[in-house]
Protein backbone atom coordinates (compact mmCIF):
# COMPACT_ATOMS: atom_id res chain seq x y z
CA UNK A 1 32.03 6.04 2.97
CA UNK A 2 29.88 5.22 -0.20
CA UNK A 3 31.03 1.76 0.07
CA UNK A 4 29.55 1.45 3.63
CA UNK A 5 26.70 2.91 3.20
CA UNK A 6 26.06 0.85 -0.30
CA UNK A 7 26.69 -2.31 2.23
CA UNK A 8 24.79 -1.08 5.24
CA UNK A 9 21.67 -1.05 2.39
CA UNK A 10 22.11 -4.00 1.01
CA UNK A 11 22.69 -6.11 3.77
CA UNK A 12 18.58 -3.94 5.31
CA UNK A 13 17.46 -5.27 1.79
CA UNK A 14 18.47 -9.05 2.58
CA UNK A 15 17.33 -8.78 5.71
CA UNK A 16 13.98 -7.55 5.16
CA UNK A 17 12.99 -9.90 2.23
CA UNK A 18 9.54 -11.39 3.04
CA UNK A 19 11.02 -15.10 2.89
CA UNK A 20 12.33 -15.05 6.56
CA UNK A 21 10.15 -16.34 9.35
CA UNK A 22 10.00 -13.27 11.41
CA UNK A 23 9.31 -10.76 8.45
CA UNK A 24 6.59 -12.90 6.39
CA UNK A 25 3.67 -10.40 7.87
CA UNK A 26 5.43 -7.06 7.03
CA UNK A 27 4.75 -8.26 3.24
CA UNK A 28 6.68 -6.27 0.59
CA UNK A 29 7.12 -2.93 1.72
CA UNK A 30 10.30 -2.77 3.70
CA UNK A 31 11.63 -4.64 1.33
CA UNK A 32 10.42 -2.64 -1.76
CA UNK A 33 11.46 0.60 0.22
CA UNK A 34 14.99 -0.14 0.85
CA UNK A 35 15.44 -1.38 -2.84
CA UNK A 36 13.98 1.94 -4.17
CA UNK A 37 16.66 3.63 -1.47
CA UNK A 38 19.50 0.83 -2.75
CA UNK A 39 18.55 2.28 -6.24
CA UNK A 40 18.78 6.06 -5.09
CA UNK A 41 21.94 5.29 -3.38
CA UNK A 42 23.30 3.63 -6.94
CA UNK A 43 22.54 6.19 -9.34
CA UNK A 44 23.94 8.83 -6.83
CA UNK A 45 26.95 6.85 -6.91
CA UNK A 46 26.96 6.55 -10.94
CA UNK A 47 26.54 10.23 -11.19
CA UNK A 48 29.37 11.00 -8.62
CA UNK A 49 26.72 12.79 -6.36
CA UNK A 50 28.20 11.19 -3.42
């Protein structure tokens, strides 16, 4: 389940990078907030959380 949600993230966080064409006006702030989430999500996982 960590696995998946770890991909689920990561994929949002490729997917929301500013370089696309259709996500060049949102600027850097989906992106920014699903890598603080992605890093959440990580140390969670270090620390056995989840």
């Amino acid at each position: 389940m960590s696995l998946i949600l770890l991909l689920i993230i990561l994929i949002l966080l490729i997917g929301a990078v500013p370089a696309w064409p259709y996500s060049r006006g949102w600027g850097y702030y989906p992106s920014g907030g699903l890598g603080l989430l992605l890093i959440i999500v990580i140390v969670l996982l270090l620390l056995h959380i989840i």
